[in-house]
N, C-alpha and C. Protein backbone atom coordinates (compact mmCIF):
# COMPACT_ATOMS: atom_id res chain seq x y z
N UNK A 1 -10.84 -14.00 -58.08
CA UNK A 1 -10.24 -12.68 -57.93
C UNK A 1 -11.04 -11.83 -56.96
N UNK A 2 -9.97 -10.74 -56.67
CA UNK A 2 -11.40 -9.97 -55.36
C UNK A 2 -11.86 -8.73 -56.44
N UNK A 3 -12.80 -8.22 -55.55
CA UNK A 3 -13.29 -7.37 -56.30
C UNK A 3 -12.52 -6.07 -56.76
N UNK A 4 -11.66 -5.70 -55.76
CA UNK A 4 -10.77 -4.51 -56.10
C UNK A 4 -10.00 -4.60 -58.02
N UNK A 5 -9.59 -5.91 -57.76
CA UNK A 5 -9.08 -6.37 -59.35
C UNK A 5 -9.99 -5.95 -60.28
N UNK A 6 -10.86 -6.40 -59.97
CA UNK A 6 -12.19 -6.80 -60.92
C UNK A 6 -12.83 -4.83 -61.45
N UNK A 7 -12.43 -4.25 -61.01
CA UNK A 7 -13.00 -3.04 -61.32
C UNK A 7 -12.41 -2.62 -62.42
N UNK A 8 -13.69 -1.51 -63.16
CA UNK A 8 -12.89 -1.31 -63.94
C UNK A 8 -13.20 0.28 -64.11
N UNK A 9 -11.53 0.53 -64.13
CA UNK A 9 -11.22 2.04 -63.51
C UNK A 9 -11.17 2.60 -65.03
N UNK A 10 -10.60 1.97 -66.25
CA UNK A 10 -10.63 3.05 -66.95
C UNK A 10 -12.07 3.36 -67.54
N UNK A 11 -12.95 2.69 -67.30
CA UNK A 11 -14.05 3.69 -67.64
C UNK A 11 -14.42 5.00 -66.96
N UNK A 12 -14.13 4.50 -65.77
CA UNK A 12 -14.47 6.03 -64.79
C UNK A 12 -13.64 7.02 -65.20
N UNK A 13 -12.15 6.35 -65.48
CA UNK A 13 -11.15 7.50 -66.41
C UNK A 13 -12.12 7.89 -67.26
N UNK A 14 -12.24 7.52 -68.07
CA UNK A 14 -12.75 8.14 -69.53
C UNK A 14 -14.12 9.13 -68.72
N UNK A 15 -15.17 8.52 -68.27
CA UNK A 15 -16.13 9.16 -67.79
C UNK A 15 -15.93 10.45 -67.28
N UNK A 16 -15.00 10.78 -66.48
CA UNK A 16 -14.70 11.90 -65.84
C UNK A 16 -13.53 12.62 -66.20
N UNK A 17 -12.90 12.01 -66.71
CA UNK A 17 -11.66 12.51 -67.07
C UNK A 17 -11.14 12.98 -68.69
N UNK A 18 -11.56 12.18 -69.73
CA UNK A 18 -11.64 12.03 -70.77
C UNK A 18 -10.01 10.89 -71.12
N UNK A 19 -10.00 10.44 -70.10
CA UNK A 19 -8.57 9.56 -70.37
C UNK A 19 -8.77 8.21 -70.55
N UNK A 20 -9.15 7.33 -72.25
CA UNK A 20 -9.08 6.16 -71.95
C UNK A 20 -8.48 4.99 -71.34
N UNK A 21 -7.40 5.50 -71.15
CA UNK A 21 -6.69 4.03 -70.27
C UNK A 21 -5.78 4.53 -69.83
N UNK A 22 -5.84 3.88 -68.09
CA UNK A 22 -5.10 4.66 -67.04
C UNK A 22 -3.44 3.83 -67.67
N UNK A 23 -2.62 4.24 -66.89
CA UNK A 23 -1.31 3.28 -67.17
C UNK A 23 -1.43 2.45 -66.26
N UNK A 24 -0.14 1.50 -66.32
CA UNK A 24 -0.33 0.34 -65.76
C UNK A 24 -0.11 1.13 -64.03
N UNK A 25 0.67 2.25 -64.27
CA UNK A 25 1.14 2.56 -63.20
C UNK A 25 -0.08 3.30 -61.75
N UNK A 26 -0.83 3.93 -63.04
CA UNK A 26 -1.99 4.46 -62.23
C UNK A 26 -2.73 3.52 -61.54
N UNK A 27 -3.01 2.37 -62.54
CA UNK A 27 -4.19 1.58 -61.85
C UNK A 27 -3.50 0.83 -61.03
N UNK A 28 -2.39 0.80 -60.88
CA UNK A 28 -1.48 -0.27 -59.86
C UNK A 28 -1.48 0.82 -58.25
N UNK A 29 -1.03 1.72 -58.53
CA UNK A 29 -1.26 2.91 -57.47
C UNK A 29 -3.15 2.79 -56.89
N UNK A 30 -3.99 3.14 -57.59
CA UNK A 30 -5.31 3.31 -57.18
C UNK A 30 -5.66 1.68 -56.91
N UNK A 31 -5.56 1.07 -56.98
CA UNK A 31 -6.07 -0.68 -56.44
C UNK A 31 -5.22 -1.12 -55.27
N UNK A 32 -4.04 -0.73 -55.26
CA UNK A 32 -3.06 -0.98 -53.97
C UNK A 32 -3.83 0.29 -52.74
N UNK A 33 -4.45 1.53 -53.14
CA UNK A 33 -5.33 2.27 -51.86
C UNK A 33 -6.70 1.79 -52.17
N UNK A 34 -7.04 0.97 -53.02
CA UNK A 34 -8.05 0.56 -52.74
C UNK A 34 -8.32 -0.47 -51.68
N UNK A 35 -7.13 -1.27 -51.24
CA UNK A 35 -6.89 -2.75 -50.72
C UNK A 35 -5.93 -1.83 -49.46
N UNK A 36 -6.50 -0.80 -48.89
CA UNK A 36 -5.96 -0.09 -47.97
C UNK A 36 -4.64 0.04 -47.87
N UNK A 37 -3.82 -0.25 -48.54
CA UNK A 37 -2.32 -0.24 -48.42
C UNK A 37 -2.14 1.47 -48.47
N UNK A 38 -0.77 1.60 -48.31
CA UNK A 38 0.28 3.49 -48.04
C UNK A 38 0.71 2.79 -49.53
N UNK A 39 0.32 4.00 -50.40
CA UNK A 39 0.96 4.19 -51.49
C UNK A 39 1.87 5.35 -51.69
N UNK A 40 2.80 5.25 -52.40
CA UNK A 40 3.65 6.54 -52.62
C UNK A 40 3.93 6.17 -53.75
N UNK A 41 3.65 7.20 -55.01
CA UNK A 41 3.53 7.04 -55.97
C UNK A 41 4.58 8.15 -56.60
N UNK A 42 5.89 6.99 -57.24
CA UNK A 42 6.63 8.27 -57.42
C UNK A 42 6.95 8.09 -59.69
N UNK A 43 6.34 9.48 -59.76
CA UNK A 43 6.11 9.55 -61.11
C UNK A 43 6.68 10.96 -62.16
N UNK A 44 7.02 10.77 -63.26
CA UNK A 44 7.89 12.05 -63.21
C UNK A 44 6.66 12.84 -63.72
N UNK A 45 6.80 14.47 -63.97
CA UNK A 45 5.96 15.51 -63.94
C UNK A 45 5.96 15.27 -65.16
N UNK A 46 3.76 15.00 -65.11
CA UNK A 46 2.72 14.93 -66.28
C UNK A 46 2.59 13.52 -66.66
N UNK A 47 2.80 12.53 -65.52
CA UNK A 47 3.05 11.10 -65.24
C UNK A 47 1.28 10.99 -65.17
N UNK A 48 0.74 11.73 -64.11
CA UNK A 48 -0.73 11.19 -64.11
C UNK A 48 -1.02 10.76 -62.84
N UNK A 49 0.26 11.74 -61.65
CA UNK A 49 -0.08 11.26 -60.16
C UNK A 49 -1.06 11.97 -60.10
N UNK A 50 -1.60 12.85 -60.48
CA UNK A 50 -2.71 13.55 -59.66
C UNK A 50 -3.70 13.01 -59.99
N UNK A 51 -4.13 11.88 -61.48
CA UNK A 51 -5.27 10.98 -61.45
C UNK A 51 -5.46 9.96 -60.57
N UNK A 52 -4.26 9.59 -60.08
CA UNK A 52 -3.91 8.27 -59.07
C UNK A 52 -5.26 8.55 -57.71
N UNK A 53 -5.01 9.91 -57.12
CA UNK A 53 -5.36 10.72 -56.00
C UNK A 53 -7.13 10.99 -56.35
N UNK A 54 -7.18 11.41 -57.02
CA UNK A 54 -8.26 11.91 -57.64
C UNK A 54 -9.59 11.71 -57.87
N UNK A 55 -9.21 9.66 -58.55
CA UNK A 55 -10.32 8.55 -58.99
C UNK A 55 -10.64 7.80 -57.82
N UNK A 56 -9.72 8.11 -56.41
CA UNK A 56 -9.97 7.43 -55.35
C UNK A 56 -11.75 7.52 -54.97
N UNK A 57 -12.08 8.81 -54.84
CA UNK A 57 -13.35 9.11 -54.22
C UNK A 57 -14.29 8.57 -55.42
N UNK A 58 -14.31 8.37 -56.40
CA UNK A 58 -15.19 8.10 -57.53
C UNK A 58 -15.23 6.78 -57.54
N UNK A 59 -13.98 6.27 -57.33
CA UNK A 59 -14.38 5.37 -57.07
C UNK A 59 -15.15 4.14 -55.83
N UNK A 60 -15.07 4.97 -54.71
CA UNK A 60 -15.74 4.36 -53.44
C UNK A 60 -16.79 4.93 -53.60
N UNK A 61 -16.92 6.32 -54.15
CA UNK A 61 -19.21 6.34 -54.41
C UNK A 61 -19.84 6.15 -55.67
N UNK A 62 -18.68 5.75 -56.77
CA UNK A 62 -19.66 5.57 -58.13
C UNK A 62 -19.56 3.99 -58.01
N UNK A 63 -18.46 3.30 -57.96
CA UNK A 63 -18.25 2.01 -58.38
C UNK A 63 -18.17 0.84 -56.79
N UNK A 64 -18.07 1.11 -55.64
CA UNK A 64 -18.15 0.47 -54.68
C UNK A 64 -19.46 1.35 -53.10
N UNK A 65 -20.18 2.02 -53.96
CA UNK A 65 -21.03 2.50 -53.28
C UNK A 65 -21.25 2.76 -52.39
N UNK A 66 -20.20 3.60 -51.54
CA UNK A 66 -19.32 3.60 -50.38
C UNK A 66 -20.44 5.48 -50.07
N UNK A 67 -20.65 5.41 -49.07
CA UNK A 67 -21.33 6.88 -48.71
C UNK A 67 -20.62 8.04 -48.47
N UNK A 68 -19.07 7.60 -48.19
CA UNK A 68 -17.90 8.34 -48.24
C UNK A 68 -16.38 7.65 -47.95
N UNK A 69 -15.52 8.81 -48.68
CA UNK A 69 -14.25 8.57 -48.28
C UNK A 69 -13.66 9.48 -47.83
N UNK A 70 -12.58 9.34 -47.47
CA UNK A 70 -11.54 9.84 -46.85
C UNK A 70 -10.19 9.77 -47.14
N UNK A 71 -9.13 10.62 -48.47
CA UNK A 71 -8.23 10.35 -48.91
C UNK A 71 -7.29 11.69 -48.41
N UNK A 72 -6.41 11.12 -48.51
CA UNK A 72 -5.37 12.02 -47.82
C UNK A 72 -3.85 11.91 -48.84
N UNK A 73 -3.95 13.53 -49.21
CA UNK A 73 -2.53 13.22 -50.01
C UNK A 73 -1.21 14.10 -49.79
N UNK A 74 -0.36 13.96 -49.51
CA UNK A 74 1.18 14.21 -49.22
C UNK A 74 1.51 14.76 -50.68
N UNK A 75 1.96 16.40 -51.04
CA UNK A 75 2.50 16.48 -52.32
C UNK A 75 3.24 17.04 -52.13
N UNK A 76 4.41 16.99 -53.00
CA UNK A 76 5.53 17.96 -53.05
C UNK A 76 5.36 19.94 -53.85
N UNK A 77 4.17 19.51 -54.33
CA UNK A 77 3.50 20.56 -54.90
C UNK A 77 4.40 22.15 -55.32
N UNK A 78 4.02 22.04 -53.39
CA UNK A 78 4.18 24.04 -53.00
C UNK A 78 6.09 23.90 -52.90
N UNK A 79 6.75 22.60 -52.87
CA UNK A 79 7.76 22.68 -53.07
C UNK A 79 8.55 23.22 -54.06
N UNK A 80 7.45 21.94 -55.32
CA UNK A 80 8.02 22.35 -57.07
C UNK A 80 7.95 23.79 -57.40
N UNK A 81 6.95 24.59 -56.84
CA UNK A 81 6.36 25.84 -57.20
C UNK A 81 7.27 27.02 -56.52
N UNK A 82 8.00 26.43 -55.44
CA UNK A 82 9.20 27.73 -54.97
C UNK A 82 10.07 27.17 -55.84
N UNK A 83 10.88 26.40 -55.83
CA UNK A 83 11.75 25.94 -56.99
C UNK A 83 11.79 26.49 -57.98
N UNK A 84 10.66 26.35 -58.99
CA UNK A 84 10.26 26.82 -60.20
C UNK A 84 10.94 28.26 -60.14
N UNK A 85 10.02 29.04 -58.96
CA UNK A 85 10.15 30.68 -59.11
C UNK A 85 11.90 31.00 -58.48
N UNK A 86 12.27 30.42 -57.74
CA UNK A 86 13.49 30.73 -57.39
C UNK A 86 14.43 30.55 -58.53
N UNK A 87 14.07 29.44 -59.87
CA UNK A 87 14.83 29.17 -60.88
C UNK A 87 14.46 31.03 -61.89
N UNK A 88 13.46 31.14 -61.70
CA UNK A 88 13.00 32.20 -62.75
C UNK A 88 13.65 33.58 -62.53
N UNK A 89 13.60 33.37 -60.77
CA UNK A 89 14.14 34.81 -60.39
C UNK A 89 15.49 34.95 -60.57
N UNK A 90 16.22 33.79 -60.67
CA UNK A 90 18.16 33.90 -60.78
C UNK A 90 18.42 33.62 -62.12
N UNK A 91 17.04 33.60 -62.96
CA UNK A 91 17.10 34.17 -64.60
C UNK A 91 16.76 35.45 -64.98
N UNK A 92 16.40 36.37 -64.05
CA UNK A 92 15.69 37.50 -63.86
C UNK A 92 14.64 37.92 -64.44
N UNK A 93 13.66 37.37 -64.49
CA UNK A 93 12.10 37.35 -64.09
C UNK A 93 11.86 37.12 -62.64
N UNK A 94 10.11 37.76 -62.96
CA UNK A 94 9.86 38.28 -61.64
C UNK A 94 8.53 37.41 -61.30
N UNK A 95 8.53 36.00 -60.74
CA UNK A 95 7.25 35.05 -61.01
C UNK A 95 6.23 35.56 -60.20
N UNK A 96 5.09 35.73 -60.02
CA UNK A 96 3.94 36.06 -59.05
C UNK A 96 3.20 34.99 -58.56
N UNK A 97 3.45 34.05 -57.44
CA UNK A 97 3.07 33.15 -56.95
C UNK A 97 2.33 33.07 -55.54
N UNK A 98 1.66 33.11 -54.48
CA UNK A 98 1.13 32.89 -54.21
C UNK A 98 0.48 31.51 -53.51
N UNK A 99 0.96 31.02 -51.98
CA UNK A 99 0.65 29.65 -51.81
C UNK A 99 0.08 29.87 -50.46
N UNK A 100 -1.37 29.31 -50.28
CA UNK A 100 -2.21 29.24 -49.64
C UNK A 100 -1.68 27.77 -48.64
N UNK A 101 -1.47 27.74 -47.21
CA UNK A 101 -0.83 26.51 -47.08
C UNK A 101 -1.94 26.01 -45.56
């Protein structure tokens, strides 16, 4: 097996995160950018994409002793967050949001 397999991510979960065991889906996402592949990780909201993104760097300087990385992530984020408030305001509330871009 190569080594990317061979790691083992949910401890670093737990270590940093307090999450014992990633899903199958996380660790399938974080080992496919480990093995340099374009991941797009599509997960519904409170799925655990933002651990996917996250354990990348921990894992190239805690567990592959890498002096740095370089991860780059694409979110729909500042999208969900006008959405949200545009839903609130045509319920009439008044959301206070704020997006730094």
């Amino acid at each position: 097996m190569d080594t990317v397999s061979n790691l083992d991510l949910n401890s670093l979960a737990s270590k940093h995160f307090g999450v014992p065991n990633l899903t199958d889906a996380q660790a399938e996402a974080i080992r496919a950018a480990l093995k340099q592949q374009h991941v797009f990780v599509y997960l519904p909201t409170a799925a655990g994409k933002t651990l996917c993104f996250t354990m990348l760097p921990l894992v190239y300087t805690e567990i592959l002793k890498a002096p740095r990385a370089c991860i780059v992530v694409v979110s729909p984020l500042i999208e969900l967050m006008r959405s949200q408030a545009t839903y609130l305001r045509e319920k009439g509330a008044h959301p206070f949001w704020r997006a730094f871009l």
